[in-house]
N, C-alpha and C. Protein backbone atom coordinates (compact mmCIF):
# COMPACT_ATOMS: atom_id res chain seq x y z
N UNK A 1 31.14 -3.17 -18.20
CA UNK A 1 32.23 -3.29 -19.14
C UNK A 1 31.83 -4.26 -20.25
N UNK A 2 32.45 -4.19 -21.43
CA UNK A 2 31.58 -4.83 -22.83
C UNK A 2 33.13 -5.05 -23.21
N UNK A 3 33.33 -6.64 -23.39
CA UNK A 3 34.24 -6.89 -23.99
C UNK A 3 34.00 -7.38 -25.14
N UNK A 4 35.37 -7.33 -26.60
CA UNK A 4 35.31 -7.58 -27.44
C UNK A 4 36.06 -8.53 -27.76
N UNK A 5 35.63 -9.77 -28.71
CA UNK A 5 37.22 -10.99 -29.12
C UNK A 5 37.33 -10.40 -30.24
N UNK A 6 39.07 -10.67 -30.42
CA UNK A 6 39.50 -10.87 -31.40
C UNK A 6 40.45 -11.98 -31.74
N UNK A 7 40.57 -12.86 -32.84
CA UNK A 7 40.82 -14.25 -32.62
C UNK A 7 41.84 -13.73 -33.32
N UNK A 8 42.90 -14.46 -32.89
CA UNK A 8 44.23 -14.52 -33.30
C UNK A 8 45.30 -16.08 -33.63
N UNK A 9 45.04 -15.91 -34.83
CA UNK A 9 45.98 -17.22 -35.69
C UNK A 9 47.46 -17.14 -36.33
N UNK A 10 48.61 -18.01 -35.54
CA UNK A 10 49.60 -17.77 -36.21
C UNK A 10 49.67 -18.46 -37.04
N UNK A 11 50.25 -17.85 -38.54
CA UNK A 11 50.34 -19.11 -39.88
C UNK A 11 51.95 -18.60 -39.99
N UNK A 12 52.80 -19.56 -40.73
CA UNK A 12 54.08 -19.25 -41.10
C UNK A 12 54.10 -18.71 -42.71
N UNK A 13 52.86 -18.66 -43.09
CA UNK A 13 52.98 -17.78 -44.34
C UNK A 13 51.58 -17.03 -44.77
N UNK A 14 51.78 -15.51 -44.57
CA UNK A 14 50.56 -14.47 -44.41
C UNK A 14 49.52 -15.12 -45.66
N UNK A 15 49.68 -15.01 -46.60
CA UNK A 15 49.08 -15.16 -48.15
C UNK A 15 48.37 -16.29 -48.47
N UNK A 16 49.17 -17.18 -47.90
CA UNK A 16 48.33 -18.87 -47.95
C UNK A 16 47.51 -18.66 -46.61
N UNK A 17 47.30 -18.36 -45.25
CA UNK A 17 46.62 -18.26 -44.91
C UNK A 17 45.37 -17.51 -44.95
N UNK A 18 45.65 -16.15 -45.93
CA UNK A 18 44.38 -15.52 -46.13
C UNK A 18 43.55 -16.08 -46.98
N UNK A 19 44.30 -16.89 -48.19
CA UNK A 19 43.86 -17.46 -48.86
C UNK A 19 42.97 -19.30 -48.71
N UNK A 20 43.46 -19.33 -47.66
CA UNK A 20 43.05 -20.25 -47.10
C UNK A 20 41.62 -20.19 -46.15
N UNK A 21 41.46 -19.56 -45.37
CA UNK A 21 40.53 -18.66 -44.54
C UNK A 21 39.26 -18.25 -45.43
N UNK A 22 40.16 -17.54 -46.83
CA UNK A 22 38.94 -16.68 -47.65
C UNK A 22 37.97 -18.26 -48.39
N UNK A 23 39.22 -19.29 -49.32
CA UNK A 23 38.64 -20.09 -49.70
C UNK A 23 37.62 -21.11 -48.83
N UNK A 24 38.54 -21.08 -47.54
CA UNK A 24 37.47 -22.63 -46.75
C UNK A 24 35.89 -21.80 -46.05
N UNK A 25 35.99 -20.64 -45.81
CA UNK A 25 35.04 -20.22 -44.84
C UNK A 25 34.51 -18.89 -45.55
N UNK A 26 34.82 -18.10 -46.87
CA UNK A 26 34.09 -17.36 -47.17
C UNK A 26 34.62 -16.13 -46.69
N UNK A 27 35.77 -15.59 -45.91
CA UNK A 27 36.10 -14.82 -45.26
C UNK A 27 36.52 -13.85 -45.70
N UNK A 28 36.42 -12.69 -45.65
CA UNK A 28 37.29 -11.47 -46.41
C UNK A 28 38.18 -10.62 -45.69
N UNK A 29 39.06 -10.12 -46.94
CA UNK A 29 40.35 -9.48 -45.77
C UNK A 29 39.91 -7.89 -45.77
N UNK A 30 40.11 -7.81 -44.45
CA UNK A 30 39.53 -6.38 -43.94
C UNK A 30 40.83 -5.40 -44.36
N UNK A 31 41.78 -5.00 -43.33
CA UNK A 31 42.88 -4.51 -43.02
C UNK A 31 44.16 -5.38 -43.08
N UNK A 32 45.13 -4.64 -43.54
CA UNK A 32 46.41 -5.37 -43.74
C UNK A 32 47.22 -4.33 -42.12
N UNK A 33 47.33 -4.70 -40.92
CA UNK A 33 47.31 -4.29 -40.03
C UNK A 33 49.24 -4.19 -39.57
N UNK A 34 49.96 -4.48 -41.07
CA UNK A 34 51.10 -4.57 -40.60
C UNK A 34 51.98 -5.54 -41.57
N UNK A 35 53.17 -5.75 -41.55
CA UNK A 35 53.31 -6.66 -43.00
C UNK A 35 53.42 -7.70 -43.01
N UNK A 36 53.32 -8.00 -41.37
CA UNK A 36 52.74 -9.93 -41.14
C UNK A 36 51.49 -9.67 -40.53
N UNK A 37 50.21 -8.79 -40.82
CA UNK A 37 49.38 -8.71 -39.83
C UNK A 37 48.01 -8.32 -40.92
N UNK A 38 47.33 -9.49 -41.16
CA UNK A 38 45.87 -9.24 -41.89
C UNK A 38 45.01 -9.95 -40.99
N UNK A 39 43.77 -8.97 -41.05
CA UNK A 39 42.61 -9.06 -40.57
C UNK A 39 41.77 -9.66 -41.42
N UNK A 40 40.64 -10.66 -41.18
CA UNK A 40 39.94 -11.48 -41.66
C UNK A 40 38.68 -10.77 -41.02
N UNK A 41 37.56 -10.70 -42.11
CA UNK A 41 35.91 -10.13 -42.00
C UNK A 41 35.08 -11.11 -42.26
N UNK A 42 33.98 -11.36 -41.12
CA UNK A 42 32.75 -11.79 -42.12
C UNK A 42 32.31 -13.09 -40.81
N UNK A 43 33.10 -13.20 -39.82
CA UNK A 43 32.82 -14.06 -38.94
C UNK A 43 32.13 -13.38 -37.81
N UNK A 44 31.68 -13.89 -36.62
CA UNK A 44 31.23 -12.93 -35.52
C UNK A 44 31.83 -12.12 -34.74
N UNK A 45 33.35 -12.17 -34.80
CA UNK A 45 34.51 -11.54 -34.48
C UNK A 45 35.43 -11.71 -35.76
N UNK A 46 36.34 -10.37 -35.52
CA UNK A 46 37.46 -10.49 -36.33
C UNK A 46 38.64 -11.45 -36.17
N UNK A 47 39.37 -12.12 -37.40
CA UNK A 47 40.29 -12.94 -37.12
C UNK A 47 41.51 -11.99 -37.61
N UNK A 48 42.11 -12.48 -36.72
CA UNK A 48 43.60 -11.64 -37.29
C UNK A 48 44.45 -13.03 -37.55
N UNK A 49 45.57 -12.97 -38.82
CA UNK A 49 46.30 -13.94 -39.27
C UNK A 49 47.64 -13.32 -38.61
N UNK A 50 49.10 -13.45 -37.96
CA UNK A 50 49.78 -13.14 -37.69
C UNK A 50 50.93 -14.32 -38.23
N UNK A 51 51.66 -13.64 -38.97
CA UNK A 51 52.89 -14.46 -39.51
C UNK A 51 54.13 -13.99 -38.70
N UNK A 52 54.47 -15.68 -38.05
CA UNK A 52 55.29 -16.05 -37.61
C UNK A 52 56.62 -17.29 -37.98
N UNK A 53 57.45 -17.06 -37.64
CA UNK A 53 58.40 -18.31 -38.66
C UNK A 53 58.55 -19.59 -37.47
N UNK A 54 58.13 -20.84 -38.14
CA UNK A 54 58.02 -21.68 -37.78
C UNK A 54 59.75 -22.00 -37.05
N UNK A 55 59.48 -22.49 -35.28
CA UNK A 55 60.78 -22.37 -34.94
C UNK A 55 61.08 -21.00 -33.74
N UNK A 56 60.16 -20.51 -34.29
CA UNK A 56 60.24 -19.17 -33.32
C UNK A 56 59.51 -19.34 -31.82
N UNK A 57 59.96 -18.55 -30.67
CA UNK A 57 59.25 -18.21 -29.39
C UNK A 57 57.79 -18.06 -29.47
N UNK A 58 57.19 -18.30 -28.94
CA UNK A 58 55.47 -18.05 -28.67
C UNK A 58 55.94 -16.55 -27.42
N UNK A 59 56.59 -16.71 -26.55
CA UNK A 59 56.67 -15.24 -25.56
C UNK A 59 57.76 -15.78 -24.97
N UNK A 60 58.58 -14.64 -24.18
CA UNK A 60 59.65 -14.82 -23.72
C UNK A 60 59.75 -15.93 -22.44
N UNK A 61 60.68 -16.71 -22.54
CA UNK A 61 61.16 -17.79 -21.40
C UNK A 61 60.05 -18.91 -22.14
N UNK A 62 59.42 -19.51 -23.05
CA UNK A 62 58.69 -20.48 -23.51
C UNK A 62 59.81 -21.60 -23.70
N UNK A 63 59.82 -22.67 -23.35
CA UNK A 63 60.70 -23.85 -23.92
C UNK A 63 60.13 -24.59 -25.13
N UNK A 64 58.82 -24.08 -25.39
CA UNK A 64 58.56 -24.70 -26.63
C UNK A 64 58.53 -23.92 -27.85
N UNK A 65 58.70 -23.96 -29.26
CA UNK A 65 58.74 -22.72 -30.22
C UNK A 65 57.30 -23.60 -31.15
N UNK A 66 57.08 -22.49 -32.01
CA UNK A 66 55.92 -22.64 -33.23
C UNK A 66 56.37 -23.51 -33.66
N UNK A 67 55.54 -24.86 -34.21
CA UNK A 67 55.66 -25.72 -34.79
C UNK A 67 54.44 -25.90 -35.94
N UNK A 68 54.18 -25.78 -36.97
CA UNK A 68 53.08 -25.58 -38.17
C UNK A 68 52.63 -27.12 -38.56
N UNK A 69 53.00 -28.13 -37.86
CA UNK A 69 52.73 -29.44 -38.47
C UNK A 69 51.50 -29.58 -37.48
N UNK A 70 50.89 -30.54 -37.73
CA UNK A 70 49.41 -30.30 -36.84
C UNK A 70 49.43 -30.97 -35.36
N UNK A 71 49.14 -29.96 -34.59
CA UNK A 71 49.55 -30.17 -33.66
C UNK A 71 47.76 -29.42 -32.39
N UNK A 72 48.37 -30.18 -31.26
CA UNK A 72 46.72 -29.54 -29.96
C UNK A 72 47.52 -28.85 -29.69
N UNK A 73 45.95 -28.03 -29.28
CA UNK A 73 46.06 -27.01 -28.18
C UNK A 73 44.90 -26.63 -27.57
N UNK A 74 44.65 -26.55 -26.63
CA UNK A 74 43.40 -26.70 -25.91
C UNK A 74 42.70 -25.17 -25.96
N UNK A 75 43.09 -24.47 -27.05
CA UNK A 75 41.95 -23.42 -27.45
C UNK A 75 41.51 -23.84 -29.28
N UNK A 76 40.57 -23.95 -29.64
CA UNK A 76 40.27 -23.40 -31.14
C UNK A 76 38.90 -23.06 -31.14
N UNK A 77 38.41 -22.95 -32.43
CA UNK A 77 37.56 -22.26 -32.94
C UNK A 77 36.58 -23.07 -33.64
N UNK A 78 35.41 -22.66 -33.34
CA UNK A 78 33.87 -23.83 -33.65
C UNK A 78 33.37 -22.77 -34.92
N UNK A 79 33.44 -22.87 -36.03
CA UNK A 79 32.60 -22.39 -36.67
C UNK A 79 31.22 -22.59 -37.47
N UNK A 80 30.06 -22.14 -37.46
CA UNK A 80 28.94 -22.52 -37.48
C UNK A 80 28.61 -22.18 -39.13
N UNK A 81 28.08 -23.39 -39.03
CA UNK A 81 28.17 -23.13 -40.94
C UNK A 81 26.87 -23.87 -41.14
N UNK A 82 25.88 -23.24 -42.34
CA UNK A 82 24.55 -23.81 -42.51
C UNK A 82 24.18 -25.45 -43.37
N UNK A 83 25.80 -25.63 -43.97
CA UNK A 83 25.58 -26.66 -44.78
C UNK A 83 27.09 -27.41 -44.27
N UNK A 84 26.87 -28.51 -43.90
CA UNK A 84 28.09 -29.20 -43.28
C UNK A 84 29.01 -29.41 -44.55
N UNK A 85 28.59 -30.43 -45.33
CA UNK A 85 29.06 -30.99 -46.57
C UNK A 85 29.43 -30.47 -47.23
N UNK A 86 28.86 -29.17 -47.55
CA UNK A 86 29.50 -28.24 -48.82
C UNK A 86 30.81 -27.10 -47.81
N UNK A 87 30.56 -27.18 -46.58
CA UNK A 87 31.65 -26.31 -45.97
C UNK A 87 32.64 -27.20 -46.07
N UNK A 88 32.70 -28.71 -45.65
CA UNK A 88 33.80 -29.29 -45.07
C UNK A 88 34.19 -29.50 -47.01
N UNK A 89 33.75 -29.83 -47.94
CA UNK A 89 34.42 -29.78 -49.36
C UNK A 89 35.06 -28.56 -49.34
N UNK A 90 34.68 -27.48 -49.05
CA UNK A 90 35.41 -26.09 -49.70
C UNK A 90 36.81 -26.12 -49.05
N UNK A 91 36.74 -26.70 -47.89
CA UNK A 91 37.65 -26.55 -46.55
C UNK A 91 38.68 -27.64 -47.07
N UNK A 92 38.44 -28.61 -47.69
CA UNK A 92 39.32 -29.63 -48.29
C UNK A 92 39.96 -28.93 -49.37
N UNK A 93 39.30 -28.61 -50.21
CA UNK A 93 39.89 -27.79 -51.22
C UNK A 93 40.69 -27.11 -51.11
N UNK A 94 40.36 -26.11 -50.41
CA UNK A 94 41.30 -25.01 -49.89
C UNK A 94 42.66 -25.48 -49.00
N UNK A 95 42.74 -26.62 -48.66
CA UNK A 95 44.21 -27.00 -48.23
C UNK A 95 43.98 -27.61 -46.69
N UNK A 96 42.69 -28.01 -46.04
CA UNK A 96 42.58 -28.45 -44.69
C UNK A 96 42.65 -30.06 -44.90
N UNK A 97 42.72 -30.71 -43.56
CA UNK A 97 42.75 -32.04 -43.95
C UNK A 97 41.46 -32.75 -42.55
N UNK A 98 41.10 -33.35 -42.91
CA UNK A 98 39.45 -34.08 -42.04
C UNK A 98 40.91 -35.19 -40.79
N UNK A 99 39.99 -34.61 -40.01
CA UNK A 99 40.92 -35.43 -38.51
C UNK A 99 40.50 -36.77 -38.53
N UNK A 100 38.84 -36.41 -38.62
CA UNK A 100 37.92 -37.34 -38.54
C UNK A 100 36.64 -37.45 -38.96
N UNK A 101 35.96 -38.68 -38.98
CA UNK A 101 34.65 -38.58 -40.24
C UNK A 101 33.41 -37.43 -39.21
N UNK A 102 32.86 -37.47 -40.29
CA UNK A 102 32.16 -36.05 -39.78
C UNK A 102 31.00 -37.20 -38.47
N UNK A 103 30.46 -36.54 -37.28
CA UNK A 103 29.89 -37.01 -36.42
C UNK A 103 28.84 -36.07 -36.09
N UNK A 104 27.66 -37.60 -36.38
CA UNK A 104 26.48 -37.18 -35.76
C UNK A 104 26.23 -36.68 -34.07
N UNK A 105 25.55 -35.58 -34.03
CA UNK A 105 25.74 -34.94 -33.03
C UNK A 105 23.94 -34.99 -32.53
N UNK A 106 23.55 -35.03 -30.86
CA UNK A 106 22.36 -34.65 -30.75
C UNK A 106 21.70 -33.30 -31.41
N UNK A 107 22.57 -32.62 -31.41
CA UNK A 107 22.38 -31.09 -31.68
C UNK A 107 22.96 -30.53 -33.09
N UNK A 108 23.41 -31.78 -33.90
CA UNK A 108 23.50 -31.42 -35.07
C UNK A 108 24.44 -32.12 -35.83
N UNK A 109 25.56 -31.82 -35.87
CA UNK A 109 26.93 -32.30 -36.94
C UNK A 109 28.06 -31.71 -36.50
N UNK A 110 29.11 -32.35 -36.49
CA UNK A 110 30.61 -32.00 -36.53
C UNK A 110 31.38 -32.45 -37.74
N UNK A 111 32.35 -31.73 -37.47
CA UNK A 111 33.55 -32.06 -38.44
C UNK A 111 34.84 -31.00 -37.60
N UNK A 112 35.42 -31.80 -37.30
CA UNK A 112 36.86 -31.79 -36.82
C UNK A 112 38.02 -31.59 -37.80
N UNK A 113 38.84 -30.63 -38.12
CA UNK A 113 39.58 -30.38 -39.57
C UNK A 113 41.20 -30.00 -38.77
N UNK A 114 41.86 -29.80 -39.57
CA UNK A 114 42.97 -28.76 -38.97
C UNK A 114 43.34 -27.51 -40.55
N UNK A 115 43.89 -26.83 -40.10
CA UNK A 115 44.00 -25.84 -41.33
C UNK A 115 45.62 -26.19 -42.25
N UNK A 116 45.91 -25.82 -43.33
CA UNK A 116 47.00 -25.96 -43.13
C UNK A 116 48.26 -25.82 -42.63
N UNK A 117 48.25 -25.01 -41.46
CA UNK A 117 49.19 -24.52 -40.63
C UNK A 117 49.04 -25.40 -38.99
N UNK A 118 48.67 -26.83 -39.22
CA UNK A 118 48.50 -27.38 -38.16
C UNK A 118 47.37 -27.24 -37.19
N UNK A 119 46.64 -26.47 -37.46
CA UNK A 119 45.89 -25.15 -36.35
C UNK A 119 44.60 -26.47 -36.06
N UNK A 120 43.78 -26.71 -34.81
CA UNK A 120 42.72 -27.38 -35.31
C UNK A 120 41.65 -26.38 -35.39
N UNK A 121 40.18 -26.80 -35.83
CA UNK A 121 39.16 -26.37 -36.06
C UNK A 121 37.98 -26.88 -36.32
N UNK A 122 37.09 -26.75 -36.03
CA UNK A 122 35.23 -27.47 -36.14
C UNK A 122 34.52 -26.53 -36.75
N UNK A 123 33.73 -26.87 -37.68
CA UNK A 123 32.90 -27.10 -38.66
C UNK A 123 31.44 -27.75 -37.86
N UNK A 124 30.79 -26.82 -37.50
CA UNK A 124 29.11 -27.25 -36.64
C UNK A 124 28.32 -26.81 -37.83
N UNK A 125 27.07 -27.76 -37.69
CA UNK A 125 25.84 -27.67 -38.47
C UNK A 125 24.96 -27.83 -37.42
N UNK A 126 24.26 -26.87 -36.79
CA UNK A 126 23.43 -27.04 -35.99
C UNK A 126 21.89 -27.67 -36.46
N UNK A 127 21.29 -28.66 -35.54
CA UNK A 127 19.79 -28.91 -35.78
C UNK A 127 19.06 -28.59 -35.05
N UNK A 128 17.69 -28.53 -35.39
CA UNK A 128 16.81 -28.39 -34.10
C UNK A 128 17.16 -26.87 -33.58
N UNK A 129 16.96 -27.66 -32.01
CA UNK A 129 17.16 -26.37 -31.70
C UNK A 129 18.50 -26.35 -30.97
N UNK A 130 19.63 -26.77 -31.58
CA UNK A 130 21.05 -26.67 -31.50
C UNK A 130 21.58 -26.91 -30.13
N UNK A 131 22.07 -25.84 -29.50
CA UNK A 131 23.18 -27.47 -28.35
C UNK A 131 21.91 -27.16 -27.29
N UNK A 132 20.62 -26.40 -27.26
CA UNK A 132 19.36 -26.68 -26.38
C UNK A 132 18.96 -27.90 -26.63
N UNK A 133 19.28 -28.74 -27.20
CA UNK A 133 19.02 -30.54 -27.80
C UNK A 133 19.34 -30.69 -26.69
N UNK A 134 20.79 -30.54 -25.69
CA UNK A 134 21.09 -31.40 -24.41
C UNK A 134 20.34 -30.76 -23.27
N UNK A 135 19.12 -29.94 -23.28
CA UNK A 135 19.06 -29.84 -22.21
C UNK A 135 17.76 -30.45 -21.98
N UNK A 136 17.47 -31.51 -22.48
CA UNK A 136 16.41 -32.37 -22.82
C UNK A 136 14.81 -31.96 -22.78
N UNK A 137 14.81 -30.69 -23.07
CA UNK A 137 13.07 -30.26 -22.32
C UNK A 137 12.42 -29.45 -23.88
């Protein structure tokens, strides 16, 4: 069996997030999959943007609703980018905000961001020979 991801981001407004996505990471919109539902191209999987109104259920019986201010969650997304500095500027630009200063890594560089919809996200610059750095040989 061959499974496939597809990453799925709720923003509370479709347009600023595509636009956001396209400006920080280069991303292009594939399919408009619905009239809160665009697909994002150009990553190793497809991202789908899903607009939801801040306030709303995540699934039925949840006691907690969408909240867009920046907030954890113990899933996000590492994206691998060849130039740290010029990704994490575009990513500022485009409306993200730096959690924290970018960190030297054995295996390369981080940068820790959130998007503007609260969401978090990393920004890797791999070196060497990338996270094979920790396996010391």
């Amino acid at each position: 069996m061959s499974l496939q991801i597809r990453v799925c981001i709720d923003v509370d407004d479709l347009e600023k997030g595509v636009a956001f996505y396209r400006e920080a990471l280069g991303l292009t919109l594939g399919r408009r999959l619905g009239r809160g539902w665009a697909e994002l191209l150009g990553a190793s999987s497809p991202i789908d943007l899903l607009a939801e109104p801040a306030g709303s259920s995540p699934s039925p019986g949840a006691t907690a609703v969408r909240d867009y201010r920046r907030h954890w969650t113990p899933v996000h997304i590492d994206f691998v980018v060849e130039d740290l500095d010029a990704a994490v500027r575009r990513a500022l630009a485009a409306g993200a905000a730096l959690d924290r200063e970018v960190q030297p890594k054995k295996w390369g560089r981080l940068a820790n961001l959130a998007d503007p919809f609260g969401n978090g996200l990393c920004l890797l610059e791999m070196r060497g020979q990338g996270y094979d750095e920790l396996l010391g040989g």
